[in-house]
PDB file of N, CA and C in Angstrom:
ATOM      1  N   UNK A   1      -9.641  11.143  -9.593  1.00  0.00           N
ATOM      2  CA  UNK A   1      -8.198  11.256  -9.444  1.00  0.00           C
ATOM      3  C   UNK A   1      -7.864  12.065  -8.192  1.00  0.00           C
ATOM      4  N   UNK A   2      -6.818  12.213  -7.953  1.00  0.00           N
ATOM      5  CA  UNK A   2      -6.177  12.355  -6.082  1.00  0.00           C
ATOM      6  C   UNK A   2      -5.345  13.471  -7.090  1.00  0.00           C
ATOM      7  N   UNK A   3      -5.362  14.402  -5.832  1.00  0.00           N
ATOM      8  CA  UNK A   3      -4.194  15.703  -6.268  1.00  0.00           C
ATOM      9  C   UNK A   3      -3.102  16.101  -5.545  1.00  0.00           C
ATOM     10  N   UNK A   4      -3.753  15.122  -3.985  1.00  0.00           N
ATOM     11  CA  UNK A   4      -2.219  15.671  -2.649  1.00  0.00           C
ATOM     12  C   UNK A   4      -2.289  14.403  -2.657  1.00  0.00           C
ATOM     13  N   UNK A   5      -0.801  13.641  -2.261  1.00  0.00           N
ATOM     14  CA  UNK A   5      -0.366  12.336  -2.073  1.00  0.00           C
ATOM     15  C   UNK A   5      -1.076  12.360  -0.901  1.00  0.00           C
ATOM     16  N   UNK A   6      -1.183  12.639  -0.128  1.00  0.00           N
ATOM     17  CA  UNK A   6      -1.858  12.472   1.965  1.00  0.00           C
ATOM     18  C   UNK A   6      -3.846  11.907   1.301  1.00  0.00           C
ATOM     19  N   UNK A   7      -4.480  12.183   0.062  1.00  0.00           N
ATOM     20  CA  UNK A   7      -5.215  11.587  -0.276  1.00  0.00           C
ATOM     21  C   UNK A   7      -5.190  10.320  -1.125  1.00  0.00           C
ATOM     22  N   UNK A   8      -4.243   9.875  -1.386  1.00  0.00           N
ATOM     23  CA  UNK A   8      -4.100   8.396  -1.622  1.00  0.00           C
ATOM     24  C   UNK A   8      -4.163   7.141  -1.305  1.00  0.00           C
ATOM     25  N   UNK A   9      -5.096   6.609  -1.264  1.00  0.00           N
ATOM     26  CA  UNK A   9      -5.873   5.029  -0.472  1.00  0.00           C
ATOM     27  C   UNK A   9      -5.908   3.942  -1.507  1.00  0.00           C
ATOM     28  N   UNK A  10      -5.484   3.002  -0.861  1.00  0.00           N
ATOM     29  CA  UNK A  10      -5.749   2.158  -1.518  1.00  0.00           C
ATOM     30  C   UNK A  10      -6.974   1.337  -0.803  1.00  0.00           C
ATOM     31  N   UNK A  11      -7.853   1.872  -0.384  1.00  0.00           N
ATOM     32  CA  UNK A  11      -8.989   1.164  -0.395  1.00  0.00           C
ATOM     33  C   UNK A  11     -10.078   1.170  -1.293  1.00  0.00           C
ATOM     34  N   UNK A  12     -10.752  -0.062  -1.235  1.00  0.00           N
ATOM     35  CA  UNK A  12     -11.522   0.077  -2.506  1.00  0.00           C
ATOM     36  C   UNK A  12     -13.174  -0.810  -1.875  1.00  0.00           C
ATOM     37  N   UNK A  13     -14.028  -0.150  -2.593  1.00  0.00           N
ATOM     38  CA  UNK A  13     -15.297  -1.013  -1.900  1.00  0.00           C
ATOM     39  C   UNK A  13     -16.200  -1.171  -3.109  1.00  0.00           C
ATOM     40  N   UNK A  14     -17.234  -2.221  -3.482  1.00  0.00           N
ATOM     41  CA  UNK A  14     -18.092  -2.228  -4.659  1.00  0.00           C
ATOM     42  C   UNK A  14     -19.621  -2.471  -3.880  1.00  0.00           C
ATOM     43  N   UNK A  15     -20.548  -2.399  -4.438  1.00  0.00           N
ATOM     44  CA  UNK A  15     -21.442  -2.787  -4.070  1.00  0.00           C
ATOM     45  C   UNK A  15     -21.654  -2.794  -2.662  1.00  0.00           C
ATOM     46  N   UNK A  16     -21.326  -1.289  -2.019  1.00  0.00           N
ATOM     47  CA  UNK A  16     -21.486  -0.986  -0.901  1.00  0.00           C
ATOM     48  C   UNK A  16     -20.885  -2.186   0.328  1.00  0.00           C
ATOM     49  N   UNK A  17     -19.557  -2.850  -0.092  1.00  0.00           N
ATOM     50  CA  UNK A  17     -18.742  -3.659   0.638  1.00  0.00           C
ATOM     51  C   UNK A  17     -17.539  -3.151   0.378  1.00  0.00           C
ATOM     52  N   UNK A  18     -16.522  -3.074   1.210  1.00  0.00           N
ATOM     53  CA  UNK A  18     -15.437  -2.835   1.687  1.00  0.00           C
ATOM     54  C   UNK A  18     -14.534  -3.838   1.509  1.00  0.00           C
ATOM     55  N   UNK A  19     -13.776  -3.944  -0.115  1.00  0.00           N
ATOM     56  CA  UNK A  19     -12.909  -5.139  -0.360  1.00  0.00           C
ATOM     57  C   UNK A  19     -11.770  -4.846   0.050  1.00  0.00           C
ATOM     58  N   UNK A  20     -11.402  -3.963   0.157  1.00  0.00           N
ATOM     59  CA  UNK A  20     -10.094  -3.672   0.457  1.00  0.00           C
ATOM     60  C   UNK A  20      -9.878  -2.473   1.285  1.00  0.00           C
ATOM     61  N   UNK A  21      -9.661  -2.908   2.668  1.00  0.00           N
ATOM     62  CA  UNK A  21      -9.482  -1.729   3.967  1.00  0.00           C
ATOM     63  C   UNK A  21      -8.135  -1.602   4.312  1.00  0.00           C
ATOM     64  N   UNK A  22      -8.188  -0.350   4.328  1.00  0.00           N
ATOM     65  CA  UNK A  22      -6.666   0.272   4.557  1.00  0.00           C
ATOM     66  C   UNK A  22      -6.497   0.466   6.262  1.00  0.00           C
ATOM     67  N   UNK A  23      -5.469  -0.321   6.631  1.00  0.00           N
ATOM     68  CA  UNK A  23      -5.557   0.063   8.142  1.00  0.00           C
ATOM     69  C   UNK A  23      -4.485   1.504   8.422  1.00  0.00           C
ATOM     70  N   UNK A  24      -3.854   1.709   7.318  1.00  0.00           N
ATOM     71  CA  UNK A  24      -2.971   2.922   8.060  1.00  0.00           C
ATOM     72  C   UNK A  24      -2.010   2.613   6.265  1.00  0.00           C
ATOM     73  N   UNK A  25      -1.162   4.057   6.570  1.00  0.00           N
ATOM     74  CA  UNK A  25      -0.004   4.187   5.046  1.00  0.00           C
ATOM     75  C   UNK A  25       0.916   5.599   5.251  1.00  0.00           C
ATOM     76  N   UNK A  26       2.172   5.191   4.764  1.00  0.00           N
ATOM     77  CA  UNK A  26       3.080   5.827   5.196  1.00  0.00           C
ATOM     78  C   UNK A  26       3.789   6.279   4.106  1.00  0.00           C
ATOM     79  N   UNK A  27       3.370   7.387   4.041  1.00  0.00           N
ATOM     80  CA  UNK A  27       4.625   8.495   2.973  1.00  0.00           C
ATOM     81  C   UNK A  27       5.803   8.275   2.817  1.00  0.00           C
ATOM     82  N   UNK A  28       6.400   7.791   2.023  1.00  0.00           N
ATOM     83  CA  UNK A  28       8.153   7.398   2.009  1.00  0.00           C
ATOM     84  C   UNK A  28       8.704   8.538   0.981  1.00  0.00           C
ATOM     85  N   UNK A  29       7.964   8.776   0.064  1.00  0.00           N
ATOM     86  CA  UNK A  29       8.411  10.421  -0.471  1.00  0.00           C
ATOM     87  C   UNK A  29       7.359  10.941  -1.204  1.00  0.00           C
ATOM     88  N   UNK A  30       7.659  12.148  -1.408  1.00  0.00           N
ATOM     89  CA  UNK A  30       6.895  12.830  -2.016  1.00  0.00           C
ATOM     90  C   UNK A  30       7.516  13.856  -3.196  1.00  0.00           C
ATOM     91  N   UNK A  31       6.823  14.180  -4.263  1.00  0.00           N
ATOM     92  CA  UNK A  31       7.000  14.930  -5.358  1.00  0.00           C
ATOM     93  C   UNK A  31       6.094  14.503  -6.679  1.00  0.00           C
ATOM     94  N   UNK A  32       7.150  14.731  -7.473  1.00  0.00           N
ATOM     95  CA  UNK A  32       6.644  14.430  -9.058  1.00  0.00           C
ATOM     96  C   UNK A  32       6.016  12.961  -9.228  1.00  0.00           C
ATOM     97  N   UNK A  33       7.723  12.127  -8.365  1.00  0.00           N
ATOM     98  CA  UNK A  33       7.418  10.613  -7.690  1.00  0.00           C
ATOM     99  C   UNK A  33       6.816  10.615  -6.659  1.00  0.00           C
ATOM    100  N   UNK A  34       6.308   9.765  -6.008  1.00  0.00           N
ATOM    101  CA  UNK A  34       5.597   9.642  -5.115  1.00  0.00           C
ATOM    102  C   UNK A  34       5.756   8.235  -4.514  1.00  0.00           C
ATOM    103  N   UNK A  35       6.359   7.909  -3.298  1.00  0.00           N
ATOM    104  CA  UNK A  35       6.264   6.282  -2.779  1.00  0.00           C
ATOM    105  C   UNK A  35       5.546   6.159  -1.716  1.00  0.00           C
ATOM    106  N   UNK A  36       4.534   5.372  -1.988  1.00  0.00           N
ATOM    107  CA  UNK A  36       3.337   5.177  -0.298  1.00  0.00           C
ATOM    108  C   UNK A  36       3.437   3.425   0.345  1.00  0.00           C
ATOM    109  N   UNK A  37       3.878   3.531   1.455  1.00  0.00           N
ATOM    110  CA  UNK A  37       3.567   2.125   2.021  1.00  0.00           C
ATOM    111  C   UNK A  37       2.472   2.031   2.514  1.00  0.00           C
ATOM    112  N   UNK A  38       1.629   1.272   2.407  1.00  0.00           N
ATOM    113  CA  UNK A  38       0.109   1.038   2.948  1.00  0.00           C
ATOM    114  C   UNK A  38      -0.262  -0.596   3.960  1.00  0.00           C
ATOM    115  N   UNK A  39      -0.536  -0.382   5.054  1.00  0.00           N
ATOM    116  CA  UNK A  39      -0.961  -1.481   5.625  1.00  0.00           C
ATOM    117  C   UNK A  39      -2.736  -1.459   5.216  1.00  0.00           C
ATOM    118  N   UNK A  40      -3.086  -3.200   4.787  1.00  0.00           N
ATOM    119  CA  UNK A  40      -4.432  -3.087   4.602  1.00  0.00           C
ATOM    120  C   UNK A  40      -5.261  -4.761   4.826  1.00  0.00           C
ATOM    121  N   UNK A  41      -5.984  -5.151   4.849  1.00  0.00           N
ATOM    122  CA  UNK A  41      -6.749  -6.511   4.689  1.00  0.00           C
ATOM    123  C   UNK A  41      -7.587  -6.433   3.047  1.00  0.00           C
ATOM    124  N   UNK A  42      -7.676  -7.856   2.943  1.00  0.00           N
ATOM    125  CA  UNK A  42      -8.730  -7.796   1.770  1.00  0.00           C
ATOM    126  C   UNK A  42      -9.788  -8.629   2.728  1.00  0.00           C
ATOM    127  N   UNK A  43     -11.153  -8.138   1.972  1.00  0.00           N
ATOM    128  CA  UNK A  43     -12.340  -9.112   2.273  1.00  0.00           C
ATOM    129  C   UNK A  43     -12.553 -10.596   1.829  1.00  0.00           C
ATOM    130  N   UNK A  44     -12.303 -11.206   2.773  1.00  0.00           N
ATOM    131  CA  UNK A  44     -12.779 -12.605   2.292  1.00  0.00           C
ATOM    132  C   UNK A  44     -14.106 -13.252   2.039  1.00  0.00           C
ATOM    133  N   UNK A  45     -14.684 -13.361   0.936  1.00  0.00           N
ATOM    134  CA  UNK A  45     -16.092 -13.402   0.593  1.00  0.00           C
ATOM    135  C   UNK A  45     -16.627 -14.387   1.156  1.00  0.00           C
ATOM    136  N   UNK A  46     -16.104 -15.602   0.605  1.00  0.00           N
ATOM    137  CA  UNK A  46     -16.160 -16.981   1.371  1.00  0.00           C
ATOM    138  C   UNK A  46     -16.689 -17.140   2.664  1.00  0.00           C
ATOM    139  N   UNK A  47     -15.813 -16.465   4.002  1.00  0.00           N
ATOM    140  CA  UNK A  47     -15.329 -16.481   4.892  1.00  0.00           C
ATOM    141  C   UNK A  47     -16.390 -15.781   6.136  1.00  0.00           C
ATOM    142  N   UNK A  48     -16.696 -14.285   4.854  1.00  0.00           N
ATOM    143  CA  UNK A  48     -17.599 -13.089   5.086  1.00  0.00           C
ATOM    144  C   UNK A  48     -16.712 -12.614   6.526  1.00  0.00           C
ATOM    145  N   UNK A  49     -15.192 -12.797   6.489  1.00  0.00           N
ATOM    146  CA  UNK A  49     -14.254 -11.923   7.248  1.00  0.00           C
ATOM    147  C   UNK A  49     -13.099 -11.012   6.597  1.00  0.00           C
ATOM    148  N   UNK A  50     -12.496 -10.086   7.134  1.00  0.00           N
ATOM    149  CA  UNK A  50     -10.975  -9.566   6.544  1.00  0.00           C
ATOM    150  C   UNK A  50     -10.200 -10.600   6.916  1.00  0.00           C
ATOM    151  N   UNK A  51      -9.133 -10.594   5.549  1.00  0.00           N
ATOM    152  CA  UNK A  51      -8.323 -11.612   5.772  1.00  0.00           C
ATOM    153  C   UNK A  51      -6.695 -11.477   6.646  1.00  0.00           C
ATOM    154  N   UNK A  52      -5.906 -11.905   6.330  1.00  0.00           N
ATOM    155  CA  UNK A  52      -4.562 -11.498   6.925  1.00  0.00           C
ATOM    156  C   UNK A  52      -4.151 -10.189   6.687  1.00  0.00           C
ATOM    157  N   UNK A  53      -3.469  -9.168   7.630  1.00  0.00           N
ATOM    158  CA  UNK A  53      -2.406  -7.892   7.170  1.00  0.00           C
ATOM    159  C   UNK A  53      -1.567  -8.221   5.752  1.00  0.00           C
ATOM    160  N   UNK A  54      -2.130  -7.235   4.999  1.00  0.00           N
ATOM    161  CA  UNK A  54      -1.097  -7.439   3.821  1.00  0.00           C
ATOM    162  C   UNK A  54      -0.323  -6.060   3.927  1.00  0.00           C
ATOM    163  N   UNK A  55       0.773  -5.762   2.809  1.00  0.00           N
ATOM    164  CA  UNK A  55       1.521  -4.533   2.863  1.00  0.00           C
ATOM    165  C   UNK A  55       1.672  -4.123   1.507  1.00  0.00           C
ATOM    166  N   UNK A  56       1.540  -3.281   0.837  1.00  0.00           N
ATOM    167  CA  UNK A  56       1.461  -2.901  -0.566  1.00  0.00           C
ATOM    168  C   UNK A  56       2.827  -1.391  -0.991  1.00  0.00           C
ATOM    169  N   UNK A  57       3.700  -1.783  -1.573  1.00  0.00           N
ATOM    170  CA  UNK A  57       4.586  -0.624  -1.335  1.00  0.00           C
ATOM    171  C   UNK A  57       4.382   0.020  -3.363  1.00  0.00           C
ATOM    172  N   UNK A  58       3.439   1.361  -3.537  1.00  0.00           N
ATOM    173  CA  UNK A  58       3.339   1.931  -4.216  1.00  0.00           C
ATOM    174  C   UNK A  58       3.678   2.986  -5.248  1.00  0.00           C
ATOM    175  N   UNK A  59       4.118   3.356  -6.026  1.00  0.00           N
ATOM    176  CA  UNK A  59       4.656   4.322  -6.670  1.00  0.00           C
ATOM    177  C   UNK A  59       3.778   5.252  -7.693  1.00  0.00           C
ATOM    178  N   UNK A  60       3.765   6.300  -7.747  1.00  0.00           N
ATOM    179  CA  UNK A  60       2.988   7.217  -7.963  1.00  0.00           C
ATOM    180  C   UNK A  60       3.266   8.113  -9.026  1.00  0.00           C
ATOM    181  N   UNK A  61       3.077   8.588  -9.764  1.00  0.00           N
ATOM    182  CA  UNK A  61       3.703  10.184 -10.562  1.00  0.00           C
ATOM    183  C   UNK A  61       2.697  11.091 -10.935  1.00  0.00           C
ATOM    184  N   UNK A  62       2.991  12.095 -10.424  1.00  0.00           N
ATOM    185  CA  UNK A  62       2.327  13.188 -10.288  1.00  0.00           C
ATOM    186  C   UNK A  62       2.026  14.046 -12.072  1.00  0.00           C
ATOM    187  N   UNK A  63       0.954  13.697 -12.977  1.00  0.00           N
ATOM    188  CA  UNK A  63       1.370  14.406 -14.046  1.00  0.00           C
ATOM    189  C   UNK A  63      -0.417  15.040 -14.455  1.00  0.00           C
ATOM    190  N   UNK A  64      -0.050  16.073 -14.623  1.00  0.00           N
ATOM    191  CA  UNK A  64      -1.281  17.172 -15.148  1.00  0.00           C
ATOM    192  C   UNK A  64      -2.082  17.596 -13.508  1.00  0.00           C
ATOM    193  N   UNK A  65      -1.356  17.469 -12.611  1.00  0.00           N
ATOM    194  CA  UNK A  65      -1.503  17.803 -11.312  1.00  0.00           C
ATOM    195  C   UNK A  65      -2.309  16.755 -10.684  1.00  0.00           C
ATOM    196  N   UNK A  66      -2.788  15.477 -11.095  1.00  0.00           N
ATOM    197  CA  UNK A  66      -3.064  13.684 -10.605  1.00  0.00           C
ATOM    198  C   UNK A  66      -2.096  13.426 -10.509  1.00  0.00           C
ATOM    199  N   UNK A  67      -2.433  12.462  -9.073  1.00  0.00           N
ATOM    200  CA  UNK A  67      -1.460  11.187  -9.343  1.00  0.00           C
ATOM    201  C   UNK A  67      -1.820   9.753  -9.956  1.00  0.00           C
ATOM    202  N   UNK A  68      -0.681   9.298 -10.362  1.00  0.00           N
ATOM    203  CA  UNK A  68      -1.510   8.184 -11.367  1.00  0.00           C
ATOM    204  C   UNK A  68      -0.436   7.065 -10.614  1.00  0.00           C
ATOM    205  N   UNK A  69      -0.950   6.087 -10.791  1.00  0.00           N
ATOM    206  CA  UNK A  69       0.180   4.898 -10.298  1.00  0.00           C
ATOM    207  C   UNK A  69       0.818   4.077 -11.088  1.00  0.00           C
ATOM    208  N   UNK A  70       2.137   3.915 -11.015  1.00  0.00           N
ATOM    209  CA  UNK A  70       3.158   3.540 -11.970  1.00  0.00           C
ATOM    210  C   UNK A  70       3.247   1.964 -12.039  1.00  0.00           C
ATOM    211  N   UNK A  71       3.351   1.674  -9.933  1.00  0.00           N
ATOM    212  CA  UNK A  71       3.917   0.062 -10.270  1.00  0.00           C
ATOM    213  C   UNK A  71       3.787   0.181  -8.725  1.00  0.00           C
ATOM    214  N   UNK A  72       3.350  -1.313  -8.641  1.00  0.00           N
ATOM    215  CA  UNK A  72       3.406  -2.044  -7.018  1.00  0.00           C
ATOM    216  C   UNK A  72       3.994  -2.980  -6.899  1.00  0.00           C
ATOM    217  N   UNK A  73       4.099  -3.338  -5.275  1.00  0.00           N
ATOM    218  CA  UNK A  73       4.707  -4.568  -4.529  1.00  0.00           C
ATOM    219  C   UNK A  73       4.095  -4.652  -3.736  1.00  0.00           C
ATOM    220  N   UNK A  74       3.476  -6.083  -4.182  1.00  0.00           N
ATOM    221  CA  UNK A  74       2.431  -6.762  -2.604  1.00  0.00           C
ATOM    222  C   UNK A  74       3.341  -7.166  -1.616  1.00  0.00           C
ATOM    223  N   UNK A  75       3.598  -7.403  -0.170  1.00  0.00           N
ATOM    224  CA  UNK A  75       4.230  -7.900   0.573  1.00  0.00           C
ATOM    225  C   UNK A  75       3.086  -8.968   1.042  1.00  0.00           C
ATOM    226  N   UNK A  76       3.119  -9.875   0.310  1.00  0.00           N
ATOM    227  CA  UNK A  76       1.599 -10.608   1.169  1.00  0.00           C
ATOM    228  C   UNK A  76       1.758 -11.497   2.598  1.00  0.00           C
ATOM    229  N   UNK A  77       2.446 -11.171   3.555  1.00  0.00           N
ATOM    230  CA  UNK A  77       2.392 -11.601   4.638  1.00  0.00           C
ATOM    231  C   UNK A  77       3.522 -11.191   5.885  1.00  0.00           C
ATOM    232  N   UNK A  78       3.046 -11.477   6.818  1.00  0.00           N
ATOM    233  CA  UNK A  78       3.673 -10.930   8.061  1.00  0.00           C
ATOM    234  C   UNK A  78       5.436 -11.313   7.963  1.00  0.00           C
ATOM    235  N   UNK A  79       5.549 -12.680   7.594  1.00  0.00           N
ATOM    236  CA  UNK A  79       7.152 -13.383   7.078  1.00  0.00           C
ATOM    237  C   UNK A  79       7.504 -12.658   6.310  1.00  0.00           C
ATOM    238  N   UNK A  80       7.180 -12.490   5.024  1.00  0.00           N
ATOM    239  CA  UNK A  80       7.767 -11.906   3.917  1.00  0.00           C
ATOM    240  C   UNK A  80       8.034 -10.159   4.574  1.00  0.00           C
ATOM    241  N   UNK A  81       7.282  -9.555   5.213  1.00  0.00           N
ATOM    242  CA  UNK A  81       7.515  -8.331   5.280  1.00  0.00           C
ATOM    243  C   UNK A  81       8.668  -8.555   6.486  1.00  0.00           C
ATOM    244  N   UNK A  82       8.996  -9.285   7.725  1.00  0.00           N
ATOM    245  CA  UNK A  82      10.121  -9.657   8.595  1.00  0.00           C
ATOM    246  C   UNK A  82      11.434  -9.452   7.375  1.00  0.00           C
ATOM    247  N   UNK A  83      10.747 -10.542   6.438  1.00  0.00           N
ATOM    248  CA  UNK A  83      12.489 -11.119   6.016  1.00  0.00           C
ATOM    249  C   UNK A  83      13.081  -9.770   5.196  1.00  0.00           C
ATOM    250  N   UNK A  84      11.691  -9.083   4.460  1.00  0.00           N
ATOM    251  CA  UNK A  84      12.465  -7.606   4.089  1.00  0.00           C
ATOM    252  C   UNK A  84      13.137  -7.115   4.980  1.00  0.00           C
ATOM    253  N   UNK A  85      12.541  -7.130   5.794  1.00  0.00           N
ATOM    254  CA  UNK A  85      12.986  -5.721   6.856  1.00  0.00           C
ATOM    255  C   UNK A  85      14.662  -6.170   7.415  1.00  0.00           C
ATOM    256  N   UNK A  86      14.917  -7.633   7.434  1.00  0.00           N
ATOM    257  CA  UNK A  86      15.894  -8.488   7.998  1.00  0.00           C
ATOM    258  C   UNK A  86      17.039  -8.111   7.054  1.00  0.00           C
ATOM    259  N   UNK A  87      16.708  -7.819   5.777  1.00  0.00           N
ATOM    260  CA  UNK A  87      17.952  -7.899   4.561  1.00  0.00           C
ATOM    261  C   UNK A  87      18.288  -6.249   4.639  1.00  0.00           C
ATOM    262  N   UNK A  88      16.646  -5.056   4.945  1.00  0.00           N
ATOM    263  CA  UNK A  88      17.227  -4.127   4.566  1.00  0.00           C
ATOM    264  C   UNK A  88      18.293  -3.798   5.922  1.00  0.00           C
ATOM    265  N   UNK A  89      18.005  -3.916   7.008  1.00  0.00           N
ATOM    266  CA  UNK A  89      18.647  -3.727   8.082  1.00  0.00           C
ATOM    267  C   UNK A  89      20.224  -4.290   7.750  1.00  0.00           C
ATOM    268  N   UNK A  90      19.991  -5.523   6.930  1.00  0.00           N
ATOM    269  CA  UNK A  90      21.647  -5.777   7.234  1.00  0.00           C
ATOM    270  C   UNK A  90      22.353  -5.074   6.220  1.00  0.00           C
ATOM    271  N   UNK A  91      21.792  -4.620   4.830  1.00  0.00           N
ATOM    272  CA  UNK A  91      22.589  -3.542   4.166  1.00  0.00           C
ATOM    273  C   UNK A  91      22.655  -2.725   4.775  1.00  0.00           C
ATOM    274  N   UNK A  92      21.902  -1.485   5.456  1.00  0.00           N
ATOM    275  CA  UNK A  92      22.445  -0.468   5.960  1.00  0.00           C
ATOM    276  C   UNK A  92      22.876  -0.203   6.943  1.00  0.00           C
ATOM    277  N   UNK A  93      23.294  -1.344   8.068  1.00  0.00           N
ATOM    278  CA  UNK A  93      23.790  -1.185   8.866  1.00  0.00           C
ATOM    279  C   UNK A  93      25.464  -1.739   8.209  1.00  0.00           C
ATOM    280  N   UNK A  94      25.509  -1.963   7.723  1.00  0.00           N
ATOM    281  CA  UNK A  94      26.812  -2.702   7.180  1.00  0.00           C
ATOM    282  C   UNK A  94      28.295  -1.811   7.006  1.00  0.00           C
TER     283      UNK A  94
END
């Protein structure tokens, strides 16, 4: 278990392979809650390459001094993360 949010990865590896590489992740808050955006690839076995940038937006809660994770959102592709960004821009600029 993780005790400071700044140690929270979502990478994951088995059998001394690297399924899931985190290229970078961004603190959106911190506390009790906790929200992490994470840029990452998965391994494509098949392929024996990383696959496309995915984006994973995370939620966290901090209880018995762990964080444990509540609930995610895959953004699985470069479009889908545009067209977010396209809707949030036009609410708050509004």
């Amino acid at each position: 278990m993780v005790s400071s949010v700044e140690d929270l990865t979502i990478s994951y590896s088995e059998d001394g392979v690297e399924l899931v590489k985190q290229l970078d992740k961004v603190v959106l808050s911190k506390g009790a809650w906790s929200t992490v955006l994470f840029r990452y690839q998965d391994w494509d076995k098949a392929k024996g390459v990383y696959g496309p940038e995915k984006y994973a937006i995370r939620r966290y809660q901090k209880r018995e001094g762990e964080y444990v994770q509540k609930s995610k959102f895959t953004i699985s592709s470069k479009e889908q993360a545009k067209a977010l960004i396209d809707a949030l821009q036009k609410w708050i600029s509004a």
